[in-house]
C-alpha atoms as a PDB file:
ATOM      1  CA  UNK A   1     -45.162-157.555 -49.818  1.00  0.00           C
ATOM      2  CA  UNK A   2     -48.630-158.667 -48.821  1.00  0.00           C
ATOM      3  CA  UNK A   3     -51.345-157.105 -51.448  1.00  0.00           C
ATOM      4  CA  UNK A   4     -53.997-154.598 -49.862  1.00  0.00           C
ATOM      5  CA  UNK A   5     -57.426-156.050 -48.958  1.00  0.00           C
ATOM      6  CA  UNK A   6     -59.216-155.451 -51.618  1.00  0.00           C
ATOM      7  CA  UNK A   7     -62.241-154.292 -49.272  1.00  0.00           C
ATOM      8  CA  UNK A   8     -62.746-151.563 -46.914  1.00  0.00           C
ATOM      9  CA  UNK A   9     -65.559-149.444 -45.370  1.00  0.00           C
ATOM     10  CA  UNK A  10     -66.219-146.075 -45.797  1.00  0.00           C
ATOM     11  CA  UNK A  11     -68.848-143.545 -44.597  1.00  0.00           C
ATOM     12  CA  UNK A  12     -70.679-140.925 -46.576  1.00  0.00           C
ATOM     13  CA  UNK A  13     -73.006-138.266 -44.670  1.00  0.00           C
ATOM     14  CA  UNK A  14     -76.487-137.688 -46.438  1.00  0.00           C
ATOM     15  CA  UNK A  15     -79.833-136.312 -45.700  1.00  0.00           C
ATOM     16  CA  UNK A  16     -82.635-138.242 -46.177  1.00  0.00           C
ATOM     17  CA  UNK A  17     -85.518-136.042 -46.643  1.00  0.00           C
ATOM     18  CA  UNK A  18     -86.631-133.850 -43.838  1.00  0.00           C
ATOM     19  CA  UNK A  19     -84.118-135.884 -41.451  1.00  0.00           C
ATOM     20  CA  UNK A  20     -80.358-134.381 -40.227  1.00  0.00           C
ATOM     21  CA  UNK A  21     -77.666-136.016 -41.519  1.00  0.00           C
ATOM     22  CA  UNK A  22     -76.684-139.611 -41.659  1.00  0.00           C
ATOM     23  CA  UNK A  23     -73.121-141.309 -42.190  1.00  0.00           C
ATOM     24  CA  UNK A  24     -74.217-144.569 -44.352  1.00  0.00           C
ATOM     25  CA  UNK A  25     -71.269-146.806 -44.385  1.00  0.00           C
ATOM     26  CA  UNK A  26     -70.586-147.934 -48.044  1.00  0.00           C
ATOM     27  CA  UNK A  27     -68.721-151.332 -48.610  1.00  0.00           C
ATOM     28  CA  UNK A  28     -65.627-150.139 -51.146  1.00  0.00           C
ATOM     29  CA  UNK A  29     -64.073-153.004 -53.312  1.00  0.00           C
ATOM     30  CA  UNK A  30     -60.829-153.180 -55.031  1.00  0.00           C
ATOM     31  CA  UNK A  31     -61.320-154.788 -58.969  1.00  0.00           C
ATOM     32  CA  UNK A  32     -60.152-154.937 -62.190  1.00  0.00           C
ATOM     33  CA  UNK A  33     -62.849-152.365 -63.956  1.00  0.00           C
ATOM     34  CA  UNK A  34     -61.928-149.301 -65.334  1.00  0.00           C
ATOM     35  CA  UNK A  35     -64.501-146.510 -63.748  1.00  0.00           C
ATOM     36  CA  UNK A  36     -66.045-146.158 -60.151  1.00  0.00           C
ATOM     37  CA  UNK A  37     -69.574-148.230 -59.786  1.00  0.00           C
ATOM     38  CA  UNK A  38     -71.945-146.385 -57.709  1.00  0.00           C
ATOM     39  CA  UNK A  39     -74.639-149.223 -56.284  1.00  0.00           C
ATOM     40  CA  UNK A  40     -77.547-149.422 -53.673  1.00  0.00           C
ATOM     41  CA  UNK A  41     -78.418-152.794 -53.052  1.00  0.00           C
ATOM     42  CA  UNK A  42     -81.600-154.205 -52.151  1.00  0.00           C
ATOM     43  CA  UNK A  43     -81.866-153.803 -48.229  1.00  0.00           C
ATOM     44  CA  UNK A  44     -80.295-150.170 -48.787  1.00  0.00           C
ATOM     45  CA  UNK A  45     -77.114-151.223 -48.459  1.00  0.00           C
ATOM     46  CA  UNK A  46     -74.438-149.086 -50.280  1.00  0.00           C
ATOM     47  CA  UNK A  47     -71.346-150.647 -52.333  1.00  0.00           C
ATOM     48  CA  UNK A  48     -68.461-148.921 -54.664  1.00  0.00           C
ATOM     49  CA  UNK A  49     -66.554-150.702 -56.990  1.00  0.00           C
ATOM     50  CA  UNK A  50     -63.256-149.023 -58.039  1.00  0.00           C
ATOM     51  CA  UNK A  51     -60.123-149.645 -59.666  1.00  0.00           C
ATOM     52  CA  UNK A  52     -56.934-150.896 -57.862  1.00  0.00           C
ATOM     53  CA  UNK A  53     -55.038-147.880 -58.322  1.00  0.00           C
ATOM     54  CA  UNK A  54     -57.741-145.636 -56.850  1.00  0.00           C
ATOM     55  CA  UNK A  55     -57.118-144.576 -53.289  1.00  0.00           C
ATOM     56  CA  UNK A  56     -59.001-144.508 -50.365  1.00  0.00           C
ATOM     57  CA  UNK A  57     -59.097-140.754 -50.074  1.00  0.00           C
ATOM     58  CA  UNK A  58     -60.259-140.611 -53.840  1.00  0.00           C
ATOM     59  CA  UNK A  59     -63.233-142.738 -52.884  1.00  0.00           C
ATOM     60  CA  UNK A  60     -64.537-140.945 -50.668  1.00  0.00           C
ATOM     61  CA  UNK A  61     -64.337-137.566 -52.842  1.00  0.00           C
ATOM     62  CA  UNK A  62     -66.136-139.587 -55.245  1.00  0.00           C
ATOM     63  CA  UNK A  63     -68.666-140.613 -52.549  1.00  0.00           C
ATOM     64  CA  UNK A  64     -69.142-137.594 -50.874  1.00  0.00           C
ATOM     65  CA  UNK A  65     -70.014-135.640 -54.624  1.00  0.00           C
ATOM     66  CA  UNK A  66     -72.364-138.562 -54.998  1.00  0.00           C
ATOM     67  CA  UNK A  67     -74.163-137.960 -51.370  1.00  0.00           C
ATOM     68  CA  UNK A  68     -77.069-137.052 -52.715  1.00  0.00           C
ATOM     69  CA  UNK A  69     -77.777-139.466 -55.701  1.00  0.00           C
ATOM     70  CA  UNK A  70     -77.123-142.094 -53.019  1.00  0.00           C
ATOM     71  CA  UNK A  71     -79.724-140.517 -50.208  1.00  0.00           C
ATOM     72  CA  UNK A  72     -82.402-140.338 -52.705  1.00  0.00           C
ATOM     73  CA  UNK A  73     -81.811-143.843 -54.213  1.00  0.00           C
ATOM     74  CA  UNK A  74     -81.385-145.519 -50.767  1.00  0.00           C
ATOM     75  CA  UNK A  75     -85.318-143.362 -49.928  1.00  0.00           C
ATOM     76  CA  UNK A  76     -86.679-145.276 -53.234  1.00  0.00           C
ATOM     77  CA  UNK A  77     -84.943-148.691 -52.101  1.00  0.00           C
ATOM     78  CA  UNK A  78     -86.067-148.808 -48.617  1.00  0.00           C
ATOM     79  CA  UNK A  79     -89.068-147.458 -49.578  1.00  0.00           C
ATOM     80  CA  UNK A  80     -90.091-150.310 -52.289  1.00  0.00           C
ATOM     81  CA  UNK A  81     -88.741-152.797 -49.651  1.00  0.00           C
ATOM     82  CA  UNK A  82     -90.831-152.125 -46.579  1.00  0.00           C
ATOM     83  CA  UNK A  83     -93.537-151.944 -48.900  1.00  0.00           C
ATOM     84  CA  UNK A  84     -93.027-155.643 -49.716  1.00  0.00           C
ATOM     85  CA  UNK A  85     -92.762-156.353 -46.463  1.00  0.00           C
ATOM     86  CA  UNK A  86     -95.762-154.990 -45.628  1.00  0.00           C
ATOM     87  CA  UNK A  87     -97.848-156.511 -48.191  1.00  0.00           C
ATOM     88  CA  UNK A  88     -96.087-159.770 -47.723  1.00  0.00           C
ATOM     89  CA  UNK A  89     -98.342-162.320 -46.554  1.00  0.00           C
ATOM     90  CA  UNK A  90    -100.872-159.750 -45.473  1.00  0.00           C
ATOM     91  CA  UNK A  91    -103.582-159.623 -48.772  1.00  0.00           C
ATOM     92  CA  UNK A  92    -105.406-156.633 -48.349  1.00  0.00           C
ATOM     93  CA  UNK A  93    -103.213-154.813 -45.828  1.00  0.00           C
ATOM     94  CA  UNK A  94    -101.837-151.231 -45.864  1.00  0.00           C
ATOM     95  CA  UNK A  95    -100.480-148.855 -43.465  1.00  0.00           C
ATOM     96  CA  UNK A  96    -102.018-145.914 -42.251  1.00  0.00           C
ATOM     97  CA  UNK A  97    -101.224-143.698 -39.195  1.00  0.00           C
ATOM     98  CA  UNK A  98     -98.746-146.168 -38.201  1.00  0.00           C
ATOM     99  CA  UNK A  99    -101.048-149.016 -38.042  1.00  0.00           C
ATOM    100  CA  UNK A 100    -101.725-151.785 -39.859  1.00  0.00           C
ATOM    101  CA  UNK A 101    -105.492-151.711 -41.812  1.00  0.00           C
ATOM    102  CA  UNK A 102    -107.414-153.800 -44.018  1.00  0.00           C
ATOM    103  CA  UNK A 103    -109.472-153.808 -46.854  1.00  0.00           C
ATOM    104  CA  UNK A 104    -113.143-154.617 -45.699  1.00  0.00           C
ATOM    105  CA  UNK A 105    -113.117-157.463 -48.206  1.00  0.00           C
ATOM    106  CA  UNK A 106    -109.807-158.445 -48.229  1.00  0.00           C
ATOM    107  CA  UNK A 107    -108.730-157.800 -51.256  1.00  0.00           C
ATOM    108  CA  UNK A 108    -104.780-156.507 -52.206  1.00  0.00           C
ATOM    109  CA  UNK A 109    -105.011-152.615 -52.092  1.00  0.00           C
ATOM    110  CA  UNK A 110    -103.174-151.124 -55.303  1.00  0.00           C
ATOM    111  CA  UNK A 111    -100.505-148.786 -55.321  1.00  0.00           C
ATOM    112  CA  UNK A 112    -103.058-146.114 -57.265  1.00  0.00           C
ATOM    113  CA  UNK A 113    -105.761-147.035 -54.503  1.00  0.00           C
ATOM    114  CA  UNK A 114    -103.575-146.130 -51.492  1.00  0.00           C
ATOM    115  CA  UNK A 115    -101.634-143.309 -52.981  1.00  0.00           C
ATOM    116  CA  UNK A 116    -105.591-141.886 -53.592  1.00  0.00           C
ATOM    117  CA  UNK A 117    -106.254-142.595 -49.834  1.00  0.00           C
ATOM    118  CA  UNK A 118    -102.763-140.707 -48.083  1.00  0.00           C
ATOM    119  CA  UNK A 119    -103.982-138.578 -50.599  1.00  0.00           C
ATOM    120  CA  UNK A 120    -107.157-137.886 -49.029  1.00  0.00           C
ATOM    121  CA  UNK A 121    -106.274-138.327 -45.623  1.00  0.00           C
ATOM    122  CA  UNK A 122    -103.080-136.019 -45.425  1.00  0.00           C
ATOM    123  CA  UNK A 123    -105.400-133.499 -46.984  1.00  0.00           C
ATOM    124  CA  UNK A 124    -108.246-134.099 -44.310  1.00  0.00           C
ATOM    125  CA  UNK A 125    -105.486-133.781 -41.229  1.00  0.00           C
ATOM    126  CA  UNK A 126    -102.945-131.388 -42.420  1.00  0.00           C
ATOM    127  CA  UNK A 127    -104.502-128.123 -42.117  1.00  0.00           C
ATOM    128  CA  UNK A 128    -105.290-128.849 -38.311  1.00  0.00           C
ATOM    129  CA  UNK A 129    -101.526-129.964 -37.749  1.00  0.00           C
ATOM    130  CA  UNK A 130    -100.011-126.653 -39.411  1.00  0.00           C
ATOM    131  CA  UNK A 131    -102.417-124.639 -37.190  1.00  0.00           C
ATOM    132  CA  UNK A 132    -101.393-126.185 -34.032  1.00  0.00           C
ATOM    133  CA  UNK A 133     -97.448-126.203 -34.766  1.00  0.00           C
ATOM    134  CA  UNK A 134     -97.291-122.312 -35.518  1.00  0.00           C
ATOM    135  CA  UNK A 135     -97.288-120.750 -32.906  1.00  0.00           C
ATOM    136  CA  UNK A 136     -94.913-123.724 -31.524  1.00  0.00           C
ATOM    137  CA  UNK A 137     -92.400-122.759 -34.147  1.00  0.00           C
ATOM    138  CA  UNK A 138     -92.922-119.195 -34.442  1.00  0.00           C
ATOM    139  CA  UNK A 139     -93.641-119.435 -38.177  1.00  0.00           C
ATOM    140  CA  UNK A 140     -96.955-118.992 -40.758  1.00  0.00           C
ATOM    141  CA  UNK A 141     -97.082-120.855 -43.109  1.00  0.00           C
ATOM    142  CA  UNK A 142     -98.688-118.699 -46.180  1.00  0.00           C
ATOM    143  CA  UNK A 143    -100.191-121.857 -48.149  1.00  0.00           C
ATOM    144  CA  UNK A 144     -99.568-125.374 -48.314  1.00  0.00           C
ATOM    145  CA  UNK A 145    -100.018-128.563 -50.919  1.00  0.00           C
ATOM    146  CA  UNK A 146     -99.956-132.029 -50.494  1.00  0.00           C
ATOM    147  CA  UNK A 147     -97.684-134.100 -53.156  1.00  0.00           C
ATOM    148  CA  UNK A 148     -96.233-138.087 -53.613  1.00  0.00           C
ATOM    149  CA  UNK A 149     -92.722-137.220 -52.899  1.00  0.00           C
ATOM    150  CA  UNK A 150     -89.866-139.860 -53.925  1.00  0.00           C
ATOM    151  CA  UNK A 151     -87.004-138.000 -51.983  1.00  0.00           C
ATOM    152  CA  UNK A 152     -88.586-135.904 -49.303  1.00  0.00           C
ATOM    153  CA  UNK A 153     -91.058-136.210 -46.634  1.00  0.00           C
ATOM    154  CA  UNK A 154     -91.538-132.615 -47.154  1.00  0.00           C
ATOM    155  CA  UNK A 155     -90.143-129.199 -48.937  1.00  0.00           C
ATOM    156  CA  UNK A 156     -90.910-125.339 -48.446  1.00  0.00           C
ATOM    157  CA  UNK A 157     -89.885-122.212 -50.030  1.00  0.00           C
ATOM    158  CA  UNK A 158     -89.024-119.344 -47.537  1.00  0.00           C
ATOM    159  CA  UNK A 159     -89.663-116.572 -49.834  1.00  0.00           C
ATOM    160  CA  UNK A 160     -93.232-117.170 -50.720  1.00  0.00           C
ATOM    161  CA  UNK A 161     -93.797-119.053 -46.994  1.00  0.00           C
ATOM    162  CA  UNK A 162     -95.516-122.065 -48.568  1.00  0.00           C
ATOM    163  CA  UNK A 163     -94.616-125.528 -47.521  1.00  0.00           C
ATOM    164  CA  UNK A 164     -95.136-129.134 -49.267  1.00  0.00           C
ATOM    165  CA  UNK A 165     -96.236-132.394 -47.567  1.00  0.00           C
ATOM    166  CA  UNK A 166     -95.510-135.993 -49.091  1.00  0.00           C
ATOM    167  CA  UNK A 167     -98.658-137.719 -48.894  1.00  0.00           C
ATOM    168  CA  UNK A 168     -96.823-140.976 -47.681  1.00  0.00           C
ATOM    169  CA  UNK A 169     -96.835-139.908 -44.780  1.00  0.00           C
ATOM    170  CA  UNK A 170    -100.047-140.825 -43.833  1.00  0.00           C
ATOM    171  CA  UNK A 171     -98.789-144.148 -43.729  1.00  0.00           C
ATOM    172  CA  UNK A 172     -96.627-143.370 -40.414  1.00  0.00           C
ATOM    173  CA  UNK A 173     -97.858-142.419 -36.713  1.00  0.00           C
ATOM    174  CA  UNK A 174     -99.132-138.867 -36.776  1.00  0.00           C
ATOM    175  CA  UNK A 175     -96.481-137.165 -34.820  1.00  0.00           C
ATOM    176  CA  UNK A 176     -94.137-138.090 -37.704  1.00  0.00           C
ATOM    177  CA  UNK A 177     -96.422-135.783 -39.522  1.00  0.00           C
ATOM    178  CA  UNK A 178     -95.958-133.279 -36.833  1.00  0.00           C
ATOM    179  CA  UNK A 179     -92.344-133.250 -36.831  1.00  0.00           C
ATOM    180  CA  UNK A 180     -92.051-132.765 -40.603  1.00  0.00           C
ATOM    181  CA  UNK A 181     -94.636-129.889 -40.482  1.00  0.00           C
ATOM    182  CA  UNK A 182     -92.398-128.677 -37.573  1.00  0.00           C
ATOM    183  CA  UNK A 183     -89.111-128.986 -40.032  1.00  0.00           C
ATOM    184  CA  UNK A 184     -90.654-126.853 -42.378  1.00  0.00           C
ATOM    185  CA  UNK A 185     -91.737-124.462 -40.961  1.00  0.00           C
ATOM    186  CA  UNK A 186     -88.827-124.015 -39.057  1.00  0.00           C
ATOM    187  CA  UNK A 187     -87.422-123.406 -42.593  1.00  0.00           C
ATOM    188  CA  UNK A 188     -89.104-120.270 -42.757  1.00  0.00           C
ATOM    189  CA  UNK A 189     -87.225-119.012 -40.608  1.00  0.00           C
ATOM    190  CA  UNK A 190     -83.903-120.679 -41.081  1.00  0.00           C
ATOM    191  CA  UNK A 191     -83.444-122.002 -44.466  1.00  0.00           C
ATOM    192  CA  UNK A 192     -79.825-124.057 -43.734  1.00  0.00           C
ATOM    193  CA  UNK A 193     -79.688-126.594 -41.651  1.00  0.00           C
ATOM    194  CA  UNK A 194     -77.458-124.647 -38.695  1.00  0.00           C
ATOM    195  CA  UNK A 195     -77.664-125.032 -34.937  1.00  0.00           C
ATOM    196  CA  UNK A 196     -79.920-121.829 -34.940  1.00  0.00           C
ATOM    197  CA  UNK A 197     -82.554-124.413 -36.721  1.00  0.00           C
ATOM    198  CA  UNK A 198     -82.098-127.324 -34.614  1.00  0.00           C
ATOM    199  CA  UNK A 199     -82.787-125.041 -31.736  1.00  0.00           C
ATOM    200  CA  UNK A 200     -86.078-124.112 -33.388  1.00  0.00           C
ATOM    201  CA  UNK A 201     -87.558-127.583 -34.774  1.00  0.00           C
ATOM    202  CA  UNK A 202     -86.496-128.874 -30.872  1.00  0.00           C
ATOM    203  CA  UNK A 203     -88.362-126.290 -29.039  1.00  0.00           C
ATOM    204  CA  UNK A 204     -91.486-127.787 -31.032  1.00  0.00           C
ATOM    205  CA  UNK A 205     -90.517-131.264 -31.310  1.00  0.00           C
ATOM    206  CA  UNK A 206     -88.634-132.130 -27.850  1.00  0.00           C
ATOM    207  CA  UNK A 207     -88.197-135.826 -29.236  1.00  0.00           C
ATOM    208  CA  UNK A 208     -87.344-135.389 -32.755  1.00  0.00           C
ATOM    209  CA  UNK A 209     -84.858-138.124 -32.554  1.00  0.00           C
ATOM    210  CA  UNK A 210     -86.730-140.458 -31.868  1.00  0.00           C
ATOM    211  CA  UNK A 211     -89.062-139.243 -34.292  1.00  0.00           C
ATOM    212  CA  UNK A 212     -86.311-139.008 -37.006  1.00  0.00           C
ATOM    213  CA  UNK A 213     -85.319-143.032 -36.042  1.00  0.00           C
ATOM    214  CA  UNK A 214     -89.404-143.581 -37.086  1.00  0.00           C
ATOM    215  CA  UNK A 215     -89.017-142.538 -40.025  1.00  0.00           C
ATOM    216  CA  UNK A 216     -86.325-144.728 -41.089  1.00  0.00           C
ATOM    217  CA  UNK A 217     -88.222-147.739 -40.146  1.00  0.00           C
ATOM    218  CA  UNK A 218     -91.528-149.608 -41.757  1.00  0.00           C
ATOM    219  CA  UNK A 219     -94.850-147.679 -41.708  1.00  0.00           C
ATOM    220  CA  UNK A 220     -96.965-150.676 -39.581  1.00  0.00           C
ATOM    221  CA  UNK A 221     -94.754-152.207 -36.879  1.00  0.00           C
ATOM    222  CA  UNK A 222     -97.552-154.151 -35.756  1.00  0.00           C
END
């Protein structure tokens, strides 16, 4: 009898961030090794090593108790790699607002430099952005704070009504900034992520699909 491919796809659902859920398909390889070998590979691609005698249906338990490890490595991945993309070629260029700047003497911008700036400019922006999605959510927000988030585009805590912003978002077009403002405070009302709160972040963000999609890709398409 023929021997099973030793390769097969699975999918593993996992929220990255603020976003809904996503099913990443994982590449799952049959070899001799004695323990399952969690990877994420440059581009964000996902692979498993197992053992031969593990089963398809024990993979994906393994996966799906790993769907988190895996949606916040894949954010750290991607992240690093658009990153190199952007600066590739480009000396002195950053993103910000979803476009591509420069540095007036075109010099490489550091990583300390630019976090300083979303810094700065998510703190100039966000307290107009919260004001004007309120009373589109239904929601107050009681305070909020602006942090470099490796996992999250943004957090909140429904008991005490305050939300939290990842500063790298300045790097993206601003109504990416409004749909993650929208998120959370949709959390204050609805803390799970149930149909109840989909209805509430769409009734504020009618395209939050295609906003979602955004997020996913480089900061500077241009």
């Amino acid at each position: 009898m023929a021997q099973e491919n030793p390769s097969y796809i699975l999918q593993v659902l996992v929220g990255g961030g603020t976003s809904s859920q996503e099913a990443v398909p994982v590449c799952v390889t049959r070899k001799c090794v004695r323990n399952l070998n969690l990877r994420v590979q440059t581009g964000g691609s996902v692979v498993l090593s197992v053992p031969w005698h593990v089963s398809r249906e024990q993979a994906q338990t393994f996966l799906n108790a790993h769907a988190t490890w895996i949606a916040r490595t894949r954010w750290r991945v991607l992240a690093r790699t658009e990153a190199a993309a952007q600066n590739e070629g480009r000396a002195g260029g950053y993103a910000l607002w979803g476009k591509l700047r420069r540095s007036p003497d075109g010099s490489a911008v550091s990583a300390e430099e630019l976090e300083e700036l979303y810094r700065a400019e998510m703190t100039r922006v966000l307290p107009e952005v919260i004001e004007r999605m309120e009373p589109q959510v239904g929601a107050h927000a009681s305070g909020w704070q602006v942090r470099v988030m490796k996992s999250r585009w943004g957090s909140c805590t429904p008991k005490t009504g305050r939300i939290r912003i990842n500063a790298r978002l300045a790097a993206y077009p601003p109504e990416c900034l409004g749909y993650v403002v929208a998120h959370e405070l949709a959390h204050l009302l609805e803390p799970s992520h149930n149909q109840r709160f989909h209805a509430i972040v769409a009734r504020a963000i009618p395209n939050e699909r295609e906003i979602r999609a955004r997020l996913r890709q480089p900061p500077a398409l241009g």
